[in-house]
C-alpha atoms as a PDB file:
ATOM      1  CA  UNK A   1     -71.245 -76.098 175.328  1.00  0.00           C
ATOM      2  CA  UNK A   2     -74.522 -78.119 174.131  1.00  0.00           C
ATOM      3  CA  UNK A   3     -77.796 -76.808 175.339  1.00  0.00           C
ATOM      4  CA  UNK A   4     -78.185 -79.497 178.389  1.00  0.00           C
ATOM      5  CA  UNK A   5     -81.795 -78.949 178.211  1.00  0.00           C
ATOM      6  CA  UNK A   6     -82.479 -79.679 174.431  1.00  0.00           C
ATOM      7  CA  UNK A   7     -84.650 -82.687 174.883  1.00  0.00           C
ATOM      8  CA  UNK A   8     -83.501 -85.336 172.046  1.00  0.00           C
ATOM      9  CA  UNK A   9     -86.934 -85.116 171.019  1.00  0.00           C
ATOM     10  CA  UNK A  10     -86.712 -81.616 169.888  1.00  0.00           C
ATOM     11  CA  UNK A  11     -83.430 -82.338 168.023  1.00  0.00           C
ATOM     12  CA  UNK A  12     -85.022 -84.694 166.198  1.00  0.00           C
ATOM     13  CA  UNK A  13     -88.407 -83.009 165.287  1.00  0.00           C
ATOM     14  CA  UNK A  14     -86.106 -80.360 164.168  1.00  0.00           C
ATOM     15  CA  UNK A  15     -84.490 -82.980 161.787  1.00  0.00           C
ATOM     16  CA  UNK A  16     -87.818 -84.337 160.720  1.00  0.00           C
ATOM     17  CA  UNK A  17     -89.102 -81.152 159.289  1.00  0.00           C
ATOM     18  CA  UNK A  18     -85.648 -80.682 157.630  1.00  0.00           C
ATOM     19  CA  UNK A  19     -86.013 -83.886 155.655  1.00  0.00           C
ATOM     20  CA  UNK A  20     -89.514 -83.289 154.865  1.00  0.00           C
ATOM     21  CA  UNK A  21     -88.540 -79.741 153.477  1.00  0.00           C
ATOM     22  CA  UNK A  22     -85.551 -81.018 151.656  1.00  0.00           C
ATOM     23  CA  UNK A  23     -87.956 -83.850 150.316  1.00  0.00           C
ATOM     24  CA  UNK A  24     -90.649 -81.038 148.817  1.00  0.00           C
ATOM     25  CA  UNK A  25     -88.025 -79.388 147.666  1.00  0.00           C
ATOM     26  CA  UNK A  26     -86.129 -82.219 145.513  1.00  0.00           C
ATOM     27  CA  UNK A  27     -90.047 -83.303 144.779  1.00  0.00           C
ATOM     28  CA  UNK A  28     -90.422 -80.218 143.074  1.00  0.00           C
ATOM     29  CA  UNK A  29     -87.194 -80.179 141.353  1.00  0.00           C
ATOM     30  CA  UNK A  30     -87.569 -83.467 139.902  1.00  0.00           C
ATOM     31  CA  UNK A  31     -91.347 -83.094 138.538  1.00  0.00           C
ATOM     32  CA  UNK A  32     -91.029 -79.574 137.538  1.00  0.00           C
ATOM     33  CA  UNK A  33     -94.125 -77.743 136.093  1.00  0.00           C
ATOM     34  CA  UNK A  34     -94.105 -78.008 132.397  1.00  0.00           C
ATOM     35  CA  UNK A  35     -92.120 -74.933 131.321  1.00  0.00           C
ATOM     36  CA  UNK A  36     -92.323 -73.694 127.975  1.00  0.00           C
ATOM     37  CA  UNK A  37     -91.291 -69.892 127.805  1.00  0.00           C
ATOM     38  CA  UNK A  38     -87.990 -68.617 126.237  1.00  0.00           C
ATOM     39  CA  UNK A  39     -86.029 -66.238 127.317  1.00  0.00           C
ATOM     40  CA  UNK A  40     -83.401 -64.181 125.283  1.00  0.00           C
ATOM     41  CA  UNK A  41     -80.450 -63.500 126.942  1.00  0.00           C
ATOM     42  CA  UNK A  42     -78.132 -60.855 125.174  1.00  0.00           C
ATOM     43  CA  UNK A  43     -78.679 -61.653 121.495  1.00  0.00           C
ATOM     44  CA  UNK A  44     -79.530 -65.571 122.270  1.00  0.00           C
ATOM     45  CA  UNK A  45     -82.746 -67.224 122.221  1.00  0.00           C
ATOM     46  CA  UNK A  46     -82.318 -69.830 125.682  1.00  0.00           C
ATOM     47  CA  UNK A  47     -84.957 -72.382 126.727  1.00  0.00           C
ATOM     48  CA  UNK A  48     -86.373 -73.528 130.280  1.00  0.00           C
ATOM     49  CA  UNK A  49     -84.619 -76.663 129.820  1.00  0.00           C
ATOM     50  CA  UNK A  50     -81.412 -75.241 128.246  1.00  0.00           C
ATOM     51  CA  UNK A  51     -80.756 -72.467 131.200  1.00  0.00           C
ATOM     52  CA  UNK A  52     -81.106 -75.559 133.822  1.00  0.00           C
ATOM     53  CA  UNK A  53     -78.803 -77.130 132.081  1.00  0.00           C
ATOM     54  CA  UNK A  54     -76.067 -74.550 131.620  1.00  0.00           C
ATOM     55  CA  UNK A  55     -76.159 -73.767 135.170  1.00  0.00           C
ATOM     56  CA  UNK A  56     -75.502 -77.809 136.072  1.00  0.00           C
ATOM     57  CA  UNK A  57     -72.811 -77.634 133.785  1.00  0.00           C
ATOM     58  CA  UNK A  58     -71.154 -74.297 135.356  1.00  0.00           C
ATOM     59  CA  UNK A  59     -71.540 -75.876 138.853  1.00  0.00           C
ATOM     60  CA  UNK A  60     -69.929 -78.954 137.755  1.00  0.00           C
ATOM     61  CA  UNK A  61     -67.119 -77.142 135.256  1.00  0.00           C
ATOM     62  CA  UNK A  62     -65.216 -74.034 135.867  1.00  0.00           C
ATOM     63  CA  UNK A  63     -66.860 -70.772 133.925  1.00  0.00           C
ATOM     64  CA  UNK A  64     -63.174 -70.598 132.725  1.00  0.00           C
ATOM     65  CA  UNK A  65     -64.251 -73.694 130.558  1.00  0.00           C
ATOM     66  CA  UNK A  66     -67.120 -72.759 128.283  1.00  0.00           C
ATOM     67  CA  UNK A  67     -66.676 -75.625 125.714  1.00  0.00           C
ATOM     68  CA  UNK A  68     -67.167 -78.011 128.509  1.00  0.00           C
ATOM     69  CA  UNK A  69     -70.389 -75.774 129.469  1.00  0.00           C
ATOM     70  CA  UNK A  70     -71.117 -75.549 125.724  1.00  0.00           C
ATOM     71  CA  UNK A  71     -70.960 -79.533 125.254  1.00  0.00           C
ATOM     72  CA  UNK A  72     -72.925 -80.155 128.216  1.00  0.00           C
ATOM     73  CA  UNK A  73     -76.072 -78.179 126.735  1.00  0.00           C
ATOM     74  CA  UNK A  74     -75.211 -79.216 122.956  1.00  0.00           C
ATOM     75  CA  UNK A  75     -77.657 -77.126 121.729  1.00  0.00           C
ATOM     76  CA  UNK A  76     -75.676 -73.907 122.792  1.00  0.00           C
ATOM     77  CA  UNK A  77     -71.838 -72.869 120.810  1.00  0.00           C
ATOM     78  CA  UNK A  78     -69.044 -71.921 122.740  1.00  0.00           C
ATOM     79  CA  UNK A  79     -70.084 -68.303 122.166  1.00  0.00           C
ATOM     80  CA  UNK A  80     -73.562 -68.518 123.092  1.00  0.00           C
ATOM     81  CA  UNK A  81     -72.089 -69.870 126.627  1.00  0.00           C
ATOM     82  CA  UNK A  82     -68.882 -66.927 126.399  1.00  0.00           C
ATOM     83  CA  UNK A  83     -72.455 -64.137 126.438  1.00  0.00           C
ATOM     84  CA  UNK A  84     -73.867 -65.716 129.386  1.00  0.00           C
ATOM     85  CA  UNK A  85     -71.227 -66.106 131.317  1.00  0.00           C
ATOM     86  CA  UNK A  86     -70.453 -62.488 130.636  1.00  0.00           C
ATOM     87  CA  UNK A  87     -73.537 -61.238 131.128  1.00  0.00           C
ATOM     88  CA  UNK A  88     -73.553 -62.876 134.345  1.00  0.00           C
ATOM     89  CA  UNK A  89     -70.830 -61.349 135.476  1.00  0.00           C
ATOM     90  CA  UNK A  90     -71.765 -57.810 134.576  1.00  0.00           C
ATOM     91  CA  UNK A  91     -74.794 -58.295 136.420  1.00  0.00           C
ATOM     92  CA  UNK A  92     -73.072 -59.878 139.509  1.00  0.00           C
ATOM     93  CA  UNK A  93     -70.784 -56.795 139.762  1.00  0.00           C
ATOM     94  CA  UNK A  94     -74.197 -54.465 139.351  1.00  0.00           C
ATOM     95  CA  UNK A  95     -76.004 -56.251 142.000  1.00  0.00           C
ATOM     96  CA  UNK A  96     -72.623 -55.648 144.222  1.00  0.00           C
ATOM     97  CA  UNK A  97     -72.592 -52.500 143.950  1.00  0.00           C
ATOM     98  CA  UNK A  98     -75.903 -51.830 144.843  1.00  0.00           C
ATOM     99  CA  UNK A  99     -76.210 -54.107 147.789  1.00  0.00           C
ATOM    100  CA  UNK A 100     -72.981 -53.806 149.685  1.00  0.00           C
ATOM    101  CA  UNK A 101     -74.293 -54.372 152.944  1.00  0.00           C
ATOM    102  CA  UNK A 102     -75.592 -57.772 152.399  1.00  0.00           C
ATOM    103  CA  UNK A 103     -72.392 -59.244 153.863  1.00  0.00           C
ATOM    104  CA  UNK A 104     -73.973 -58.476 157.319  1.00  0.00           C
ATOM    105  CA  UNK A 105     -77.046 -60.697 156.531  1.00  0.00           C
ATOM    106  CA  UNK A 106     -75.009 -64.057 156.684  1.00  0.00           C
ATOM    107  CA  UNK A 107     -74.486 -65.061 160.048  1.00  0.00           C
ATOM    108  CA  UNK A 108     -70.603 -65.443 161.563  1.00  0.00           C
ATOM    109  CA  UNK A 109     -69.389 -68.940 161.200  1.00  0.00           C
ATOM    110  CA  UNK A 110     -68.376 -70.062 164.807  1.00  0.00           C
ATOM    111  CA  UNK A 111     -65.766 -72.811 165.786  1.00  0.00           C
ATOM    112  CA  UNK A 112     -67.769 -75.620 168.093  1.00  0.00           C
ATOM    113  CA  UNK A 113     -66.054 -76.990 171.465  1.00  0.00           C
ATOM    114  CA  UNK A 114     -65.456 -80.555 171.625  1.00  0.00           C
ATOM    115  CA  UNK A 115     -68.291 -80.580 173.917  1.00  0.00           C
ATOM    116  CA  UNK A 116     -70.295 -79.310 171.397  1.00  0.00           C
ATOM    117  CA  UNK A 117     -69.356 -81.783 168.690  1.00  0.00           C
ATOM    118  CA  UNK A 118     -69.673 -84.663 170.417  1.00  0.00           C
ATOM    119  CA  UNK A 119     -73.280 -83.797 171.621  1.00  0.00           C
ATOM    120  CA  UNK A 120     -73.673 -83.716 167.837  1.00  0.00           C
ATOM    121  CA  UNK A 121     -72.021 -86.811 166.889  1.00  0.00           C
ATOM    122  CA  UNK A 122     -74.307 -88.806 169.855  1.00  0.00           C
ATOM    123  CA  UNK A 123     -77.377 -86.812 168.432  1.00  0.00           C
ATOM    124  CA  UNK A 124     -76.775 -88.122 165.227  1.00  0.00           C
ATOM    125  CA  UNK A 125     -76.326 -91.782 166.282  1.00  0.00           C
ATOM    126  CA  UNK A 126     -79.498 -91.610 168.058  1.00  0.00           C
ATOM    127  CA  UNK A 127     -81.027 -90.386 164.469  1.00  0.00           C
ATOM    128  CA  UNK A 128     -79.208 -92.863 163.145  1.00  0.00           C
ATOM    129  CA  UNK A 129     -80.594 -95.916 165.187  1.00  0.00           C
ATOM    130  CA  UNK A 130     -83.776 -94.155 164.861  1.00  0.00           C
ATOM    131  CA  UNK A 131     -83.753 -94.302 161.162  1.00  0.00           C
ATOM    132  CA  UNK A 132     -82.802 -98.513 161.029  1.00  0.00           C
ATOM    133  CA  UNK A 133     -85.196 -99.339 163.368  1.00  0.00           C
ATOM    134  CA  UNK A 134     -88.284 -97.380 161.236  1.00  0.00           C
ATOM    135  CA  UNK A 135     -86.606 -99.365 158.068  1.00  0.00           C
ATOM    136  CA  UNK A 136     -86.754-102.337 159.855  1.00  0.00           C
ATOM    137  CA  UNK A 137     -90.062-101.975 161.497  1.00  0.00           C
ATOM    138  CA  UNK A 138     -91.411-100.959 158.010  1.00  0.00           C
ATOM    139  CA  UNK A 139     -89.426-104.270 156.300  1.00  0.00           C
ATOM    140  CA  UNK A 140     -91.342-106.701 158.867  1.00  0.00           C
ATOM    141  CA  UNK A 141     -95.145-104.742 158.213  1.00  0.00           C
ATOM    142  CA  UNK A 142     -94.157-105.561 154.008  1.00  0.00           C
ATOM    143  CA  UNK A 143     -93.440-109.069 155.117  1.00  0.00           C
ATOM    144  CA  UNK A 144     -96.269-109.374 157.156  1.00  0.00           C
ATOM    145  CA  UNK A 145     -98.991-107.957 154.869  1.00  0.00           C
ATOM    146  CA  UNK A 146     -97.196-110.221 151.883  1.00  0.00           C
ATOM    147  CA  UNK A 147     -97.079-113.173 153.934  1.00  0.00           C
ATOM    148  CA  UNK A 148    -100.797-112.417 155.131  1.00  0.00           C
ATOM    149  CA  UNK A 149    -102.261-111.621 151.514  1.00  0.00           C
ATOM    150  CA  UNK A 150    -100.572-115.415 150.701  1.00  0.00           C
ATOM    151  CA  UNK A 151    -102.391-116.843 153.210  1.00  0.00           C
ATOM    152  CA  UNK A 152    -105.720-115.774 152.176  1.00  0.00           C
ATOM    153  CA  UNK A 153    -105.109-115.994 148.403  1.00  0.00           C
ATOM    154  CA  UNK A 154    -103.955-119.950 149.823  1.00  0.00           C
ATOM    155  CA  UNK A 155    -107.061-120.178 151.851  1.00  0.00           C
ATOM    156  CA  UNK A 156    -109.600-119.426 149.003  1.00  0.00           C
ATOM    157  CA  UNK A 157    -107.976-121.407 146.494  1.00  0.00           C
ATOM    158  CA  UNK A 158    -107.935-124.106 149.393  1.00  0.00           C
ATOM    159  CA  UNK A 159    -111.492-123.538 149.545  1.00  0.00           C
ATOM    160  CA  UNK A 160    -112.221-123.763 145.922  1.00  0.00           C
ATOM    161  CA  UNK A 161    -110.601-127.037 145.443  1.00  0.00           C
ATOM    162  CA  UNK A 162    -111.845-128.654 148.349  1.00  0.00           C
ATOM    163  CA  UNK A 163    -114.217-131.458 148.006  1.00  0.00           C
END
């Protein structure tokens, strides 16, 4: 059942500081530092830019397909991707073994009533209509300042010419 006393308010501040935290973080992922440092992995000389890109390519292709991973980066051979990916994997099943317990961490996914979901759904809609009126209040404030920065620009040159 939705928290009756969750003021829409709150739902929505909570929303605000998720945007602004997804925002920094695609920010930062789009104007990254300048990275120069290498890094060998296995026998393989990698760069910043080259690693980024091999792990777009695995999320977008299957790490059953290494030429597709391997024509993505274009700088790497099929073999240079096969060590990776294998090294990877080692790894992964090191880490697993060390840190069994980890499983705990994640919370339990929990089915939601239909109470619950519609609470959600109306929440959203009030986002939503929150969201088109800033765009729309921030559309008129452009079309104001434009239409008043025409006026004055008109007014001097008015002025100028004037006998």
């Amino acid at each position: 059942m939705p928290p009756k006393e969750l003021d829409p308010d709150v739902y929505s501040s909570i929303f605000d500081r998720h945007l602004q935290e997804t925002q920094v973080y695609l920010q930062r992922a789009a104007f990254p530092e300048e990275r120069t440092e290498n890094q060998v992995v296995g026998s393989v000389l990698w760069t910043y830019d080259e690693i980024n890109i091999f792990f777009h390519a695995l999320a977008i292709h299957s790490r059953l397909r290494p030429d597709l991973i391997s024509a993505c980066i274009r700088t790497k051979n099929v073999l240079d991707v096969v060590e990776y990916l294998d090294l990877l994997d080692d790894n992964s099943k090191l880490v697993g073994r060390q840190s069994s317990n980890d499983g705990n961490r994640v919370p339990i996914a929990h089915e939601m009533s239909n109470s619950w979901v519609s609470w959600e759904e109306n929440q959203a809609r009030s986002l939503q209509t929150r969201e088109n009126n800033s765009r729309k209040q921030a559309s008129r404030r452009i079309l104001q300042r434009s239409f008043e920065n025409e006026n004055v620009a008109g007014s001097a040159l008015d002025a100028e010419y004037s006998p």
